[in-house]
Protein backbone atom coordinates (compact mmCIF):
# COMPACT_ATOMS: atom_id res chain seq x y z
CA UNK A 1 76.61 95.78 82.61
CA UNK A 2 73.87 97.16 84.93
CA UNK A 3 72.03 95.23 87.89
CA UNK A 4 69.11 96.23 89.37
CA UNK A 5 67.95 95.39 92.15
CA UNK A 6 64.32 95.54 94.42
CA UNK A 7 64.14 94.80 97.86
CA UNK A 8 65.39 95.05 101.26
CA UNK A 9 67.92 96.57 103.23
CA UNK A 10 68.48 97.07 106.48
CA UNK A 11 71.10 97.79 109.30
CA UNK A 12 72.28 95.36 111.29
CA UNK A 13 74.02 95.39 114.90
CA UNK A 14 75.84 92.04 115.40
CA UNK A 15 77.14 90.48 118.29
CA UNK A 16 79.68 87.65 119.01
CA UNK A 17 78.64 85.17 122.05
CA UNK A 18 79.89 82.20 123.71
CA UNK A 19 76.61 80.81 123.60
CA UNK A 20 73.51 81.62 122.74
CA UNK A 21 71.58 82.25 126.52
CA UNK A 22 69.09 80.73 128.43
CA UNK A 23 65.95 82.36 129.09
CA UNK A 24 65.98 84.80 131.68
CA UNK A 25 69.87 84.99 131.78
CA UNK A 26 72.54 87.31 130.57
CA UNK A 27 75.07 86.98 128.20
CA UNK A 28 78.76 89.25 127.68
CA UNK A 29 78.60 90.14 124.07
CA UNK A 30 82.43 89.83 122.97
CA UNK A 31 82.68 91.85 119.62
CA UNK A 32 80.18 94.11 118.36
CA UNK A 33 79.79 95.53 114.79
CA UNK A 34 77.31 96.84 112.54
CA UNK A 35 76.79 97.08 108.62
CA UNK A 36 74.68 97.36 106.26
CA UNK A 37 72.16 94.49 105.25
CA UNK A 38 69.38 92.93 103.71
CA UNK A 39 69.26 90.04 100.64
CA UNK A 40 68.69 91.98 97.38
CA UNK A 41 70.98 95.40 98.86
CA UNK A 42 74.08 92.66 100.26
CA UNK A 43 73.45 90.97 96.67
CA UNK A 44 74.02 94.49 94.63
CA UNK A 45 77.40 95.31 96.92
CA UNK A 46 78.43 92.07 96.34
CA UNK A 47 78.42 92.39 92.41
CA UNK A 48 79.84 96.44 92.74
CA UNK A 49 82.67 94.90 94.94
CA UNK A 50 83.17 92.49 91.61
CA UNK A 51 83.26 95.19 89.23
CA UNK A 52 79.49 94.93 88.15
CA UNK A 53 77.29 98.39 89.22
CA UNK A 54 73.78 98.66 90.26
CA UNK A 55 71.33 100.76 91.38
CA UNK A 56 69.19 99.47 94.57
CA UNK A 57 65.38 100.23 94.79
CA UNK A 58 63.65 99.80 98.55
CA UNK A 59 62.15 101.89 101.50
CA UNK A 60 63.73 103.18 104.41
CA UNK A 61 62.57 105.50 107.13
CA UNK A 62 63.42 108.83 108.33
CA UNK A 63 65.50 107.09 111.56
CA UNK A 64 69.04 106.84 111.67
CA UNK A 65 69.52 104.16 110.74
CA UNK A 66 67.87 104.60 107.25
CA UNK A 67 71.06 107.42 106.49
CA UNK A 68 73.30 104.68 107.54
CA UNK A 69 71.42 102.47 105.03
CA UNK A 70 71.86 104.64 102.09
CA UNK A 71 75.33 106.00 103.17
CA UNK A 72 76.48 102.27 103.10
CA UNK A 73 75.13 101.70 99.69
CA UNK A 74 76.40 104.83 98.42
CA UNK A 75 79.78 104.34 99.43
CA UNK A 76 79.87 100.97 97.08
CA UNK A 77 79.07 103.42 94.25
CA UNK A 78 75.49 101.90 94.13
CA UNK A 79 72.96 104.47 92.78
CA UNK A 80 70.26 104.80 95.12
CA UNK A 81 67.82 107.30 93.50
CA UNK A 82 65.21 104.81 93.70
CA UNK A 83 65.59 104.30 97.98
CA UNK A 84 62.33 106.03 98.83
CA UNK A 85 62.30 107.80 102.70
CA UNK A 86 59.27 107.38 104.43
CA UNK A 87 58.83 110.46 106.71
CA UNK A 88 58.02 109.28 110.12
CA UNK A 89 58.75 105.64 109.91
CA UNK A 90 61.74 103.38 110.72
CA UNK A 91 63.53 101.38 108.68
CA UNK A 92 64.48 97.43 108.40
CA UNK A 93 66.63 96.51 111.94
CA UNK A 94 68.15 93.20 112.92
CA UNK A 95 70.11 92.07 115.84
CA UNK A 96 72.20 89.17 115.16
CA UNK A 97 73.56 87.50 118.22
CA UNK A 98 76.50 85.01 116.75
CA UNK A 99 77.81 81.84 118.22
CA UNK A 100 81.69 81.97 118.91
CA UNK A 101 83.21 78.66 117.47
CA UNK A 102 80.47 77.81 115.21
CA UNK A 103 79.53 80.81 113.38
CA UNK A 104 76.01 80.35 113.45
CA UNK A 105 73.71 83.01 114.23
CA UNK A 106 70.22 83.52 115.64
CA UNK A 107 68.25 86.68 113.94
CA UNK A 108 65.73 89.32 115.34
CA UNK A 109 64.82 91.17 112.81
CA UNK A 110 62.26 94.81 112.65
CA UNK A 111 59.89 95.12 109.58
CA UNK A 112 60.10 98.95 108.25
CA UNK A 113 56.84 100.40 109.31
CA UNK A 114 56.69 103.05 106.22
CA UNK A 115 54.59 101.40 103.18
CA UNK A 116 56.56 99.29 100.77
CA UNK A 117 57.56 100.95 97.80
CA UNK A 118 54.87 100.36 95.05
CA UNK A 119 55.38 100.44 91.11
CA UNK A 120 54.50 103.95 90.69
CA UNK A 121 57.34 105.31 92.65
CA UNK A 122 59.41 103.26 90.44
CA UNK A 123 60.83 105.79 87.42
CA UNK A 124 59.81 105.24 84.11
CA UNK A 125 63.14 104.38 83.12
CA UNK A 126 64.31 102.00 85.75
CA UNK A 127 64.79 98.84 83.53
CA UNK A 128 67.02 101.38 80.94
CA UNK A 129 70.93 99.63 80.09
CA UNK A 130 69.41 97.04 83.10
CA UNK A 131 71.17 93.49 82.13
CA UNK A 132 69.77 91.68 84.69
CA UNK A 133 67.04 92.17 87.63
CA UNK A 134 67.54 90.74 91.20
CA UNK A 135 64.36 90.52 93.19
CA UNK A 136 64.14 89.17 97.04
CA UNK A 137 60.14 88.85 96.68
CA UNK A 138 59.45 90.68 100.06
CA UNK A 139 57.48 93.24 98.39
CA UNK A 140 54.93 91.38 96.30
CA UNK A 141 53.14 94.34 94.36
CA UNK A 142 56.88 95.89 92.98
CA UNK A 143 58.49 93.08 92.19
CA UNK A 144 55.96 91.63 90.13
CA UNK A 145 55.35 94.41 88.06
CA UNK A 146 59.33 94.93 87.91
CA UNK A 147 59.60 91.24 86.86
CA UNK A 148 56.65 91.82 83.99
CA UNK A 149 58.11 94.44 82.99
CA UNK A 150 62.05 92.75 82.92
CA UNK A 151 60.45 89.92 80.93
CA UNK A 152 58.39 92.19 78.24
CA UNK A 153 62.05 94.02 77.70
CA UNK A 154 63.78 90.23 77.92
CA UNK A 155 65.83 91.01 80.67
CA UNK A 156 66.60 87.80 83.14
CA UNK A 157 65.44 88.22 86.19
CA UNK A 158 66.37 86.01 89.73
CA UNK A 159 64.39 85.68 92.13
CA UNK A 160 65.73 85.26 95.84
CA UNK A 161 63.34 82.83 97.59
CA UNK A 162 63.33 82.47 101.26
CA UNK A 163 60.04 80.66 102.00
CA UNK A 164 57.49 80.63 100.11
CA UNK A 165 54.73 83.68 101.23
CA UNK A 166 51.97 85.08 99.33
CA UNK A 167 52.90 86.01 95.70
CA UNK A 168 55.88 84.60 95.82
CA UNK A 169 54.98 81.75 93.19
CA UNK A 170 53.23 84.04 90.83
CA UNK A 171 57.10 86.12 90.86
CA UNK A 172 58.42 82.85 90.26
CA UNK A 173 56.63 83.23 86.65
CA UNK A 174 58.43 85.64 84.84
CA UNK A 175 61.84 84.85 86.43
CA UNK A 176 64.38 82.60 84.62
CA UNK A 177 66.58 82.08 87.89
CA UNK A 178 64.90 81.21 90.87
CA UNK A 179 68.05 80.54 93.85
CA UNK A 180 66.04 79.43 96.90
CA UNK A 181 66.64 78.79 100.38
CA UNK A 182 66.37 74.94 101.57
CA UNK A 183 63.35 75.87 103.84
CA UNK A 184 61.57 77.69 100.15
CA UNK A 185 61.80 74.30 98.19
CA UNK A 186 60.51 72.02 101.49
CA UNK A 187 57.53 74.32 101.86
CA UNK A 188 56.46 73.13 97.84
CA UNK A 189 56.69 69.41 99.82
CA UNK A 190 59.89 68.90 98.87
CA UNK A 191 61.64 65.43 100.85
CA UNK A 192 64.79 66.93 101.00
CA UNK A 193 66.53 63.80 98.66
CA UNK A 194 68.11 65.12 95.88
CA UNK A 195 67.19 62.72 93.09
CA UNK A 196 63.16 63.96 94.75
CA UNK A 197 64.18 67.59 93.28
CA UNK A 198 63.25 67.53 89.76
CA UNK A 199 59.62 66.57 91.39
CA UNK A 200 58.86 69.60 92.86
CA UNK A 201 61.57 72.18 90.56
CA UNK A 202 59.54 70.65 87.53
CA UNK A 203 56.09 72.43 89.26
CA UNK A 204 58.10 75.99 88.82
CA UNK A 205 58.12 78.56 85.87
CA UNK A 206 61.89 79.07 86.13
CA UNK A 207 64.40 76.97 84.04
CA UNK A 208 67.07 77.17 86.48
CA UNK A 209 66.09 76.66 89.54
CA UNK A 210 68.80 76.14 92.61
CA UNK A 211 68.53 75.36 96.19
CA UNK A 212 70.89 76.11 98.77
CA UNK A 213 71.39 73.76 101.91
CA UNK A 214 74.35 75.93 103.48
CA UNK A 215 77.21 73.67 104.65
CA UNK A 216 76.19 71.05 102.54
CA UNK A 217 76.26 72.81 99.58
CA UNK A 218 73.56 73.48 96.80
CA UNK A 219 71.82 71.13 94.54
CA UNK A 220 70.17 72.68 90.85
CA UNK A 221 67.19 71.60 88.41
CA UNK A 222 67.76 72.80 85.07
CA UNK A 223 67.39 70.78 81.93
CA UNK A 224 65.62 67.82 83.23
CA UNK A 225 69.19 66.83 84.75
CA UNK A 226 70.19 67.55 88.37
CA UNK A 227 73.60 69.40 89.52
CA UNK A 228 74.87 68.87 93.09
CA UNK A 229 77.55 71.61 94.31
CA UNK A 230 79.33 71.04 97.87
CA UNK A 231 79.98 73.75 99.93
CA UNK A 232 83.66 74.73 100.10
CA UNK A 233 85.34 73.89 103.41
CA UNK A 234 86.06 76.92 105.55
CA UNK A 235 86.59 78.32 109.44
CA UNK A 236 82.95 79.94 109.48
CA UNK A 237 83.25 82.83 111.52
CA UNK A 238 79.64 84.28 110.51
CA UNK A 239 77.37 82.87 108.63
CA UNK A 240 75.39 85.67 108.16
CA UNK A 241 74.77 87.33 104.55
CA UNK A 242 75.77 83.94 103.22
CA UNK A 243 72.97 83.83 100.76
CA UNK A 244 72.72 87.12 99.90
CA UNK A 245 76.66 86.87 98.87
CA UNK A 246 75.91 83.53 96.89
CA UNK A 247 73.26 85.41 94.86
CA UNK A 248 75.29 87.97 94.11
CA UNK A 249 78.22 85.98 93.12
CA UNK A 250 75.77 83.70 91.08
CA UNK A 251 74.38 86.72 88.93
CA UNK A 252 78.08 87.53 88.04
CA UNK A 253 78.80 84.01 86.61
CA UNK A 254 75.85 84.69 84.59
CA UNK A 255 76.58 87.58 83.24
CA UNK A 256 80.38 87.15 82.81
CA UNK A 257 79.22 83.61 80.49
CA UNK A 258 80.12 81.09 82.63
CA UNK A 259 79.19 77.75 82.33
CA UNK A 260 76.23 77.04 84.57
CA UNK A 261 78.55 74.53 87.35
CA UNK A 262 81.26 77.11 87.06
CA UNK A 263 78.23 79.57 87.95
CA UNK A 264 77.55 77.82 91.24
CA UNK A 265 81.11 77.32 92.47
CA UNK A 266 81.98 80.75 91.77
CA UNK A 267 78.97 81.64 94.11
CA UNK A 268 79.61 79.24 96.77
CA UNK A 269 83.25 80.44 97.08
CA UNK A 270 82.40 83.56 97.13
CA UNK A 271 79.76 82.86 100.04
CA UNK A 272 82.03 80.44 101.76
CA UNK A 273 84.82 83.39 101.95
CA UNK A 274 82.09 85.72 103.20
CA UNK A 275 81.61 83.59 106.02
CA UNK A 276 85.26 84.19 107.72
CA UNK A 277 84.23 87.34 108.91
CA UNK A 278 81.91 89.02 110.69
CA UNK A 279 78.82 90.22 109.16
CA UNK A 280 76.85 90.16 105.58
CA UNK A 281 78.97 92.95 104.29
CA UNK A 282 82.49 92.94 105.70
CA UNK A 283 83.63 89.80 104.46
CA UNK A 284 82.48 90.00 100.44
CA UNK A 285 85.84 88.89 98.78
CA UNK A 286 87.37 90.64 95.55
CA UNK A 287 87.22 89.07 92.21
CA UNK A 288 90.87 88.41 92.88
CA UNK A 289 90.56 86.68 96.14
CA UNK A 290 87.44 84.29 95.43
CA UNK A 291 89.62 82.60 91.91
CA UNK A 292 92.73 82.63 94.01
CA UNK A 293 90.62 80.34 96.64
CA UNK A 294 89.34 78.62 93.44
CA UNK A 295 92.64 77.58 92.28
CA UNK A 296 93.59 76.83 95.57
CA UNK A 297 90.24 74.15 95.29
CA UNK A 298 91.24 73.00 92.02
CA UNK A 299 88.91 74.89 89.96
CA UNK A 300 89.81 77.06 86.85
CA UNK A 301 87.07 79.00 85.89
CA UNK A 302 85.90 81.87 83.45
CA UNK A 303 83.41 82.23 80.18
C-alpha cells in the first residue's frame, strides 16, 4: 500500500491559555510546543504511524521553518521528493492559542507566499504503486489534475473539504470519498438536520460522502441511506489536527477492507485519542492503542 498525498503543511507554535484574552490585554501562555502541521501532511503521518507509507507533495519556503517542515515529515519515513522549496518565500505558519479545560483552540494561520505547486512540477510517475490519493483542495490547479489523473488510473481519491472555495466542487468530481467539515456541507445550504443530508450529499459527485460535526460525531450519505457516528467520549486536551487525524484514520479502514461503519469509528477513535494531547501531531495513536480504546468502547473491528 502507497498513499499519496497533495496539499498543505505547515509548522505550528501552540500555546496553552487559561482563557482566550480580551482585546488589548495580555495573556501567560502556560505550555508551549510546536510540530508539524497541515490537513493532507497530518493525514499522511497519521497513516505512516499505522503502518501505511506515503509520499507528501506541497510547497514550502526557504525559511526555517520550511526545514522543520520536511525534517518532520521525513522523520515519519514519508518520502518527500515531491515538497518543492520556493527560494525566497516562507512557508505555511499558524499560531494556535488553546483553551486550558476545554481544549478548544482559536487559529492564526500564514498563507506560504511562494506559488503553489502546479501539475508540471508533479513527476511523471507520481500516481506509480499509489493505492489511494488524499487531496485537501487548497491548491485548485494540482489537485484537480492529480484527481483526473487518479480516476483515469482508477485509483480512489478523498477529498478533504473545509469550506467550500473556488474549485472545490469541480475536485469533488472525480473523488469517490469526499470527508467534509460541518461548515463545507452548510455552505451547499445544508440545515444542519440529519435526515436534511441526503438533500444536499445527493447534489455531489462522490458516493460516500461524510460530514464531521466534532463532539457530536459524524453523520454519512452513501447509498441513498444515512449513517450517524457519535463522537467517542474523551478529556479533550487539544482539539487541534482532529480532522486531519480522522482522515487519515478513515483512509486506513478503507484500505485495510473494513466495513464502511467500522470505517468511521476507527477514524473517530483515532481522532478522539488525538485530542488528549497537545497538538495535530503528538497525539496520533498506534494501531495498537486506537483497537485497544475500541474494545474498551465495545467495538471489534477489522476487514
Amino acid at each position: 500500500m502507497r498513499v499519496v498525498g497533495i496539499g498543505q503543511c505547515a509548522w505550528d507554535y501552540l500555546g496553552v491559555v487559561d482563557a482566550f484574552p480580551a482585546v488589548d490585554t495580555k495573556q501567560e501562555v502556560e505550555e508551549w510546543q510546536e510540530q508539524g502541521g497541515g490537513p493532507a501532511a497530518t493525514a499522511l503521518v497519521t497513516l505512516a504511524r499505522l503502518g501505511i507509507p506515503g509520499e507528501f507533495f506541497g510547497v514550502t519556503g526557504d525559511d526555517s521553518e520550511g526545514e522543520r517542515i520536511r525534517r518532520s515529515l521525513v522523520s515519519e519515513g514519508i518520502g518527500i521528493r515531491g515538497v518543492i522549496t520556493r527560494r525566497n518565500a516562507s512557508s505555511q505558519t499558524a499560531f494556535i492559542a488553546i483553551e486550558k479545560g476545554t481544549g478548544t483552540r482559536t487559529i492564526f494561520w500564514r498563507r506560504p507566499s511562494g506559488l503553489p505547486l502546479l501539475p508540471a512540477e508533479l513527476p511523471a510517475d507520481f500516481l506509480d504503486g499509489c493505492t489511494f490519493l488524499h487531496l485537501d483542495g487548497l491548491m485548485t490547479e494540482v489537485s484537480l489534475f492529480a484527481a483526473q489523473q487518479a480516476l483515469h488510473r482508477g485509483i480512489p481519491v478523498m477529498l478533504d473539504a473545509g469550506r467550500v472555495r473556488p474549485g472545490m466542487l469541480e475536485i469533488a468530481e472525480y473523488c469517490q470519498y469526499l470527508v467534509a467539515a460541518e461548515q463545507f456541507a452548510l455552505d451547499l445550504g445544508w440545515d444542519g438536520r440529519p435526515e436534511t443530508l441526503s438533500a444536499t450529499a445527493g447534489r455531489l459527485k462522490p458516493p460516500v460522502v461524510t460530514i464531521t460535526l466534532g463532539k457530536r460525531g459524524s453523520i454519512t450519505f452513501h447509498g441513498g441511506e444515512i449513517l450517524s457516528v457519535p463522537a467517542f467520549p474523551v478529556h479533550a486536551v487539544d482539539t487541534t489536527g482532529a480532522g486531519d487525524v480522522f482522515h487519515g484514520g478513515y483512509i486506513f479502514g478503507i484500505l485495510r477492507g473494513f466495513a464502511l461503519a467500522d470505517t468511521i469509528r476507527f477514524a473517530s477513535a483515532a481522532a478522539a485519542l488525538k485530542c488528549t494531547r497537545i497538538g495535530g501531531r503528538a497525539g496520533i495513536p498506534s494501531l495498537p492503542r486506537i483497537l485497544r480504546f475500541l474494545g474498551e468502547n465495545g467495538y471489534a473491528i477489522g476487514p
